[in-house]
Every structure is written in structure tokens, then in C-alpha cells.
Protein backbone atom coordinates (compact mmCIF):
# COMPACT_ATOMS: atom_id res chain seq x y z
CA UNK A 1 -12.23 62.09 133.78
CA UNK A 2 -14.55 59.92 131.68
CA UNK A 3 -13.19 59.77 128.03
CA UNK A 4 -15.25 58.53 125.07
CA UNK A 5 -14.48 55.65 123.71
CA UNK A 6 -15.54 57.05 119.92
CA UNK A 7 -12.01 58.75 119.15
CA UNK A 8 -11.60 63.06 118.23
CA UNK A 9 -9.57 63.83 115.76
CA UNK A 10 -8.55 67.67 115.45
CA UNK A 11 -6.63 69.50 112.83
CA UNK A 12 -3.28 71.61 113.64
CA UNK A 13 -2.68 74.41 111.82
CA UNK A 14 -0.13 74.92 109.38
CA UNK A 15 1.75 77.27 111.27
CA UNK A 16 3.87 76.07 114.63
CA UNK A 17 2.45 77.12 117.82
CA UNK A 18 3.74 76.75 121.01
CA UNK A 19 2.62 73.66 123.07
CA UNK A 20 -0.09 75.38 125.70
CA UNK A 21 -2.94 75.33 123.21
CA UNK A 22 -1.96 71.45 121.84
CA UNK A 23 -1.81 70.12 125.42
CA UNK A 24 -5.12 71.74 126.33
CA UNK A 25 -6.49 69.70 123.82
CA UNK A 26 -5.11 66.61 124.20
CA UNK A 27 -5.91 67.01 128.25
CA UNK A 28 -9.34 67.78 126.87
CA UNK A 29 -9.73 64.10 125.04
CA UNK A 30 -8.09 65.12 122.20
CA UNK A 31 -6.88 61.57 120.67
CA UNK A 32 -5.97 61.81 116.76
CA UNK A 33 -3.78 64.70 115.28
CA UNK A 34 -4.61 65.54 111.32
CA UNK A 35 -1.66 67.37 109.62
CA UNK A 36 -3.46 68.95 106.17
CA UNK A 37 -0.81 68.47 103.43
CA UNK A 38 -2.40 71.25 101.45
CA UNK A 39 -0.66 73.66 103.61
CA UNK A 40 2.37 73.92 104.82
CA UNK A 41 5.67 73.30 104.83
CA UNK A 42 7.77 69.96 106.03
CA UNK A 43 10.16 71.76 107.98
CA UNK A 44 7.10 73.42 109.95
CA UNK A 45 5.57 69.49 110.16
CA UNK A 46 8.87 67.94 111.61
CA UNK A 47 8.65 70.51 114.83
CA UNK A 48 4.76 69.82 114.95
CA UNK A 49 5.37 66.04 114.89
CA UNK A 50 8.06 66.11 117.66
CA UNK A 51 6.04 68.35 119.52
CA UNK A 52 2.62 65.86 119.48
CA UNK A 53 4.98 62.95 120.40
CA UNK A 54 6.54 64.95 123.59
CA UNK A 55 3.32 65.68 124.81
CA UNK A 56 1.62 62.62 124.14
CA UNK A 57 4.94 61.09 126.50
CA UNK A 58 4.09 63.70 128.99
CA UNK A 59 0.53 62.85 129.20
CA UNK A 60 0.97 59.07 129.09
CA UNK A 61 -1.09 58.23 125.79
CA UNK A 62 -1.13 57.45 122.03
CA UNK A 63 -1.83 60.38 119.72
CA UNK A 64 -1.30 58.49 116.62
CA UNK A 65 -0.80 61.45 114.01
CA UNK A 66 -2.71 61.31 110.22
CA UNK A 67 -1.15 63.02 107.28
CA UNK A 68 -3.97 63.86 105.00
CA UNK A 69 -2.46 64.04 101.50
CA UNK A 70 -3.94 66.52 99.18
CA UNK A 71 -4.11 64.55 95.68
CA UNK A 72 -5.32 66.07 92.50
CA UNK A 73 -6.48 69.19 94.39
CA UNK A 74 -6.89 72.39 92.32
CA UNK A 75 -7.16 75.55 94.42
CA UNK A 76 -9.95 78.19 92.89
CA UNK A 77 -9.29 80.98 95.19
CA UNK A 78 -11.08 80.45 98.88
CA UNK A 79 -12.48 77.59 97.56
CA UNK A 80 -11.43 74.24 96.01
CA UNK A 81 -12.13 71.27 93.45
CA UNK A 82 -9.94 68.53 91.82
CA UNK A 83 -8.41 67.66 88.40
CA UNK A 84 -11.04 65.58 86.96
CA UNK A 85 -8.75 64.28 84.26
CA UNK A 86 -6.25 63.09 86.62
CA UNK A 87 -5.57 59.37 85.95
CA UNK A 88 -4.61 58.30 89.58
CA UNK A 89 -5.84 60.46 93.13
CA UNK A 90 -2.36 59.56 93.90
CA UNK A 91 0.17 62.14 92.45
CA UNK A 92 3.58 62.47 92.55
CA UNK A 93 3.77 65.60 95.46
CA UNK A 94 1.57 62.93 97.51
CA UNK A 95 4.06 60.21 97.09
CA UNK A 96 6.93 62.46 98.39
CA UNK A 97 4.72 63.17 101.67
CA UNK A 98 3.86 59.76 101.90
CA UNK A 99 8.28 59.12 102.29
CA UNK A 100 8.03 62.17 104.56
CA UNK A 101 5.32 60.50 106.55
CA UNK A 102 6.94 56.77 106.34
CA UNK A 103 10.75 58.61 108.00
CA UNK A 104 8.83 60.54 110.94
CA UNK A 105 6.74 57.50 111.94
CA UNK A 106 3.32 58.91 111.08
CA UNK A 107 0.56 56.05 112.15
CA UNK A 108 -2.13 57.23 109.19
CA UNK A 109 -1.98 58.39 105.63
CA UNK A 110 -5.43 59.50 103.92
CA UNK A 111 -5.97 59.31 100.68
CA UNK A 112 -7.89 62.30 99.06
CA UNK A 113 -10.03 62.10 96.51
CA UNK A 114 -10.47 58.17 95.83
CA UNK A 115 -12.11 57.21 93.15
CA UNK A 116 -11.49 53.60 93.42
CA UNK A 117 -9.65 50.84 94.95
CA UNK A 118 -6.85 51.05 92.70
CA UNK A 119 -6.06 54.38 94.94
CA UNK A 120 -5.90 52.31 97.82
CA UNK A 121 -3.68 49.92 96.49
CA UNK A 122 -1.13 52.62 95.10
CA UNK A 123 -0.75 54.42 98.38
CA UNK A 124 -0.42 51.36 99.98
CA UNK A 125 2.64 50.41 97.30
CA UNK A 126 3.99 53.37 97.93
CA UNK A 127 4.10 52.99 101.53
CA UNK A 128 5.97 49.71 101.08
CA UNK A 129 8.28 51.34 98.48
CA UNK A 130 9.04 54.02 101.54
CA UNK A 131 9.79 51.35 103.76
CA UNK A 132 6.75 52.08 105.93
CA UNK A 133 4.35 50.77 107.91
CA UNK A 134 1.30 53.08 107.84
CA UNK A 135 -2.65 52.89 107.49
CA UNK A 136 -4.71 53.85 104.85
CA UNK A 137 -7.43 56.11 105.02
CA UNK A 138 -10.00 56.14 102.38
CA UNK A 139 -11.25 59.76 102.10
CA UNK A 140 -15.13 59.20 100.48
CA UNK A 141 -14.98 62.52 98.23
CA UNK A 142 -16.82 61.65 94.95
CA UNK A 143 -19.56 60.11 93.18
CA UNK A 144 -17.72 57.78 92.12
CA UNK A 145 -16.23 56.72 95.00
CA UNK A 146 -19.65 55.75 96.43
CA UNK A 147 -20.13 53.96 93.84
CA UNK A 148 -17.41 51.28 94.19
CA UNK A 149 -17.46 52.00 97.70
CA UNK A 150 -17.66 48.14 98.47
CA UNK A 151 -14.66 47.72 96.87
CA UNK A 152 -12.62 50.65 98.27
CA UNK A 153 -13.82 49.58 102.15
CA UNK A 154 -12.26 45.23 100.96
CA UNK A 155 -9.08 47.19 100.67
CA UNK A 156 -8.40 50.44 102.67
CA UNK A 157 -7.44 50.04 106.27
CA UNK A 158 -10.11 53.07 107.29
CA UNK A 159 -12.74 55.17 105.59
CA UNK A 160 -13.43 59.14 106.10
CA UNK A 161 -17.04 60.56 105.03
CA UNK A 162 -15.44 64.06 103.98
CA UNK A 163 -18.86 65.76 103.34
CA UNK A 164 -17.04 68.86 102.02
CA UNK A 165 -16.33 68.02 98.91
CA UNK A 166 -18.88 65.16 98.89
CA UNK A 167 -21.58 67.89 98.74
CA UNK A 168 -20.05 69.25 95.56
CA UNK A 169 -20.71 65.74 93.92
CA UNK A 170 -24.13 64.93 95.23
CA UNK A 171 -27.27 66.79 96.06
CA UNK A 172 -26.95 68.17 99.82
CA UNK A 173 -30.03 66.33 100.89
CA UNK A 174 -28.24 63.20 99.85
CA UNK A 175 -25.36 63.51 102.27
CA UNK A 176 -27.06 62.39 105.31
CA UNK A 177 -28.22 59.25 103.13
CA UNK A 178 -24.54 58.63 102.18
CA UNK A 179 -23.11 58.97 105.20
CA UNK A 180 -25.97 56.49 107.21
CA UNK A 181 -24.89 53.85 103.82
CA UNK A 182 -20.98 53.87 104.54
CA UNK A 183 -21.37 53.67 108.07
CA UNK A 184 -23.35 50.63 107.97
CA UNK A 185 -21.11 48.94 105.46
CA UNK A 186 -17.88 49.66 107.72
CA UNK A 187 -19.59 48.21 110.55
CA UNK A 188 -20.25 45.35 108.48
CA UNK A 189 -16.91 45.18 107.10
CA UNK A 190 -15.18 45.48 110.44
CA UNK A 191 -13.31 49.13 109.37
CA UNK A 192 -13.03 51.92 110.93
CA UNK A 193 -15.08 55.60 110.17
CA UNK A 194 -14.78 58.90 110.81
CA UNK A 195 -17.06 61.58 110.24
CA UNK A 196 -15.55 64.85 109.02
CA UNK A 197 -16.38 68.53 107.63
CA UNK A 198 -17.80 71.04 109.43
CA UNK A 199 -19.16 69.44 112.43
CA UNK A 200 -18.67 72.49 114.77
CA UNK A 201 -17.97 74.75 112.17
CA UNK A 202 -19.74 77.60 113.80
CA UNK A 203 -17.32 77.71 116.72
CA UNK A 204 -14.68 78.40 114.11
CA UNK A 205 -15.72 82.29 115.54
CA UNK A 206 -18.46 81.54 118.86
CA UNK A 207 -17.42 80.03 122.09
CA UNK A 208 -20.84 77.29 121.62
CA UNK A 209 -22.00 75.23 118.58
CA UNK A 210 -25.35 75.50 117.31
CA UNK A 211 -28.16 73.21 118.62
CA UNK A 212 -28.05 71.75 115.02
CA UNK A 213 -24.09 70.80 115.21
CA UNK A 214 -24.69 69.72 118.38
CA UNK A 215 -27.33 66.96 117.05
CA UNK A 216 -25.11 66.65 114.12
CA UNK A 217 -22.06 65.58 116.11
CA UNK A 218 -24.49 62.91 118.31
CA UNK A 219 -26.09 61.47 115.05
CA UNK A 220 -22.60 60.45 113.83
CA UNK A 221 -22.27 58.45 116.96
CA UNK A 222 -25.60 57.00 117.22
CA UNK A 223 -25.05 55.87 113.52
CA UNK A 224 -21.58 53.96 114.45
CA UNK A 225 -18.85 56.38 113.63
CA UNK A 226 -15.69 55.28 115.12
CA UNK A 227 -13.75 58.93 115.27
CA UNK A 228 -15.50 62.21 114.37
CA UNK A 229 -13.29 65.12 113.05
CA UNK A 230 -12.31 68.76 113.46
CA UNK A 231 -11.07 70.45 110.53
CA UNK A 232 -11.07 74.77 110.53
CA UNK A 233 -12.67 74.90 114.37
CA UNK A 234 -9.16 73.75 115.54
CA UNK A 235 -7.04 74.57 112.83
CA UNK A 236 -7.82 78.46 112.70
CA UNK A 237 -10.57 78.84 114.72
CA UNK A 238 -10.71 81.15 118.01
CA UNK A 239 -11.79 78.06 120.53
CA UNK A 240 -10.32 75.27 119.55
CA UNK A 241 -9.62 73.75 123.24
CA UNK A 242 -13.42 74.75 123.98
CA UNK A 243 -14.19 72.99 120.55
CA UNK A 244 -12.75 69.69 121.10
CA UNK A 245 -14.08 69.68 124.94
CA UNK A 246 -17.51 69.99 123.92
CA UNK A 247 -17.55 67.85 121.25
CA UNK A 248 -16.11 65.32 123.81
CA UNK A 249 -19.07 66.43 125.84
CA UNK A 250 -21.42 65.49 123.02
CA UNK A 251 -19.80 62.13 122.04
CA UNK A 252 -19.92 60.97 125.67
CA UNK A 253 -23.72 61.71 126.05
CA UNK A 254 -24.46 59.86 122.86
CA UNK A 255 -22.81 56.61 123.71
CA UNK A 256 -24.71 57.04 127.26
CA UNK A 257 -27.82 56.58 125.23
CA UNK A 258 -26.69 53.50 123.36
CA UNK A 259 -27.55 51.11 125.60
CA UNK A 260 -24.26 49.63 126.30
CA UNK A 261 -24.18 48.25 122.85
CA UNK A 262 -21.04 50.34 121.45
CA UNK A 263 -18.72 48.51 119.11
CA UNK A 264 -15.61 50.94 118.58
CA UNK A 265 -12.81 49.88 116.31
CA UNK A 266 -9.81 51.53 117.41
CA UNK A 267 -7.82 54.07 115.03
């Protein structure tokens, strides 16, 4: 089987499940595994951990596993924002999962909410301080964040366009704009991208993505994105397995059409 060389990473749940549905996915190109530290509970985490690194064994390959901290988030029902007045995206709850993350092993920490490269910087004390080894990722969230974004990409190890909450700093026509601008300056800077939030967010409930996602997912590559992510379609979503094996589908037709020219940085 042909496997992209652009890299899927998928959400888990925050519930334990059985392995059948997590070995589907990784046998369907699954490569990255994003724990959401928003939800959950580490006792529930340490049985999802062992459980990637068994089957990753049994199948043979690295599944490096990300721990996406959850920062100043404020939860506003179904929905979400952040503490504005927070001094640091860094907060105390995050530096306890980032010691969590540092005694299982975890390859990846990202870092929600950065509004500069003093973010960056903490985490990555913190992960010293832990006696850890770990990667940062630079989750692109705010307006201000594109503005020092230069900055942010000299010092973070990776950078994550999270248009989610992105749209709810900028105009929505601007995201595709945004996106196409830290792209281009990762490239140039050597890092590492991934494109996340709502990709394939329609198969969340259908068995097939839209035409749009579809193009969506393909754009991403053509513009240089090193990883693209699933957040809700695998996390709680009825077809997650079908999810990540189309969008495998999609990512391998796109880098057909490149020409041959594909630069991937590894995760």
C-alpha cells in the first residue's frame, strides 16, 4: 500500500476504546495520535498511550503521540474562548500535563493559544524542568499570534494553523490568506505545519466528505502542509477509520499532482 508522505494526524477520544477501531486506523495510514487535554482524565490517557505504543510495535511503525495542552481555555457551554487577561498561554494545569507527558514519553506537546514566543520558550523550560525531551508545537490561534508569527516559527519546533479558534479572531475570508502566509514562512524556515479544524468535519455524521472538504484537504497539500489533522471526525464521529482512509486517499492524489517536487519535513 502506497502511503503519503504528508503525515495524518487523528484525534482519540477521551474515553478508552478497545484497540479494533485504533488499529484500523493506523492500518489505514494513520501516523500521528492527538490526545486533547481539555478532556479527560490521566488515568484514561496512560491506557490510551500504552495501547498506541502496542500497536504501533505490532504494526512495525512510529506513531509518535501529541498532547495538545488546553491553556487559558474558558468553556462557554458547547462552545469555547480563552482568558484574554491571562498573562502567559502557559498555565499551571498545562505544566502538570506537560510532567505527565515528559514520564510517558510523549514525542509532541502543543501549545494552545500562543500569543508570542515567550510561550514557546516557557513550555520549552518546562519541558527541561520535567526532565523531558519533547517538541513544541506552536498552535496559531490569535491575532496576535500572526502577528509575531516570525518570531514564534525562530523558536517553536512545529507550527499548527488551528482555524477554529483562528476564525473567532479574524474575518473568515481571511483564513485562507493566513493559512497560505504561515505555510510559506515554515517552508522558508525549515519547520514543520499542520493544517487542522474541521477538514472532514462533515463525516463527523456521513460515510463521504463534501466535494468542498475534499478540495479543502488537497489545497493544504498543494500549499506545503507537512501533516493535516482530524479533530471531532475521529474523536466522536461515526467513521472515523473511513475518515482517515479517505483523507489518505486525498493527500496521496495531491502530491501525485506536484510534480515530484514534495519537500516533507518529518513530525
Amino acid at each position: 500500500m502506497m502511503h503519503s508522505k504528508a503525515q495524518i494526524v487523528a484525534t482519540l477520544s477521551s474515553a478508552f476504546e478497545g484497540p479494533e477501531r485504533l488499529k484500523a486506523m493506523i492500518d489505514h495510514q494513520l501516523d500521528v495520535v492527538r490526545l486533547n487535554f481539555s478532556w479527560g482524565d490521566l488515568d484514561i490517557r496512560v491506557k490510551q498511550i500504552a495501547l498506541i505504543r502496542e500497536l504501533a510495535k505490532e504494526c512495525g511503525r512510529r506513531i509518535p503521540i501529541l498532547i495538545d495542552l488546553p491553556g487559558p481555555r474558558v468553556q462557554e457551554g458547547a462552545e469555547h474562548t480563552y482568558d484574554r487577561e491571562a498573562v502567559s498561554a502557559l498555565t499551571d494545569r498545562d505544566r502538570g500535563f506537560i510532567k505527565f507527558g515528559a514520564s510517558q514519553g510523549v514525542e509532541y506537546i502543543a501549545v494552545s493559544f500562543v500569543g508570542g514566543p515567550q510561550d514557546i520558550l516557557a513550555c520549552r523550560e518546562a519541558i527541561k524542568t520535567s526532565s523531558g525531551s519533547q517538541r513544541i508545537v506552536a498552535k496559531i490561534e490569535r491575532k496576535i499570534a500572526l502577528e509575531r508569527i516570525d518570531e514564534i516559527i525562530a523558536v517553536t519546533d512545529a507550527v499548527m494553523v488551528a482555524r477554529g479558534d483562528l476564525g473567532n479572531e479574524i474575518p473568515l475570508e481571511a483564513i485562507p490568506f493566513a493559512q497560505d502566509m504561515i505555510i510559506k514562512k515554515c517552508k522558508a524556515a525549515g519547520k514543520p505545519v499542520i493544517t487542522a479544524t474541521q477538514m472532514m468535519l462533515t463525516m463527523v455524521d456521513n460515510p463521504i466528505p463534501t466535494r468542498a472538504e475534499v478540495t479543502d484537504v488537497a489545497n493544504a497539500i498543494l500549499e506545503g502542509s507537512d501533516a493535516v489533522m482530524l479533530s471531532e471526525e475521529t474523536a466522536k464521529g461515526k467513521y472515523p477509520v473511513e475518515t482517515v482512509a479517505m483523507m489518505e486517499r486525498i493527500v496521496l492524489e495531491a502530491e501525485k499532482h506536484m510534480g515530484g517536487r514534495l519537500v516533507i519535513n518529518p513530525l
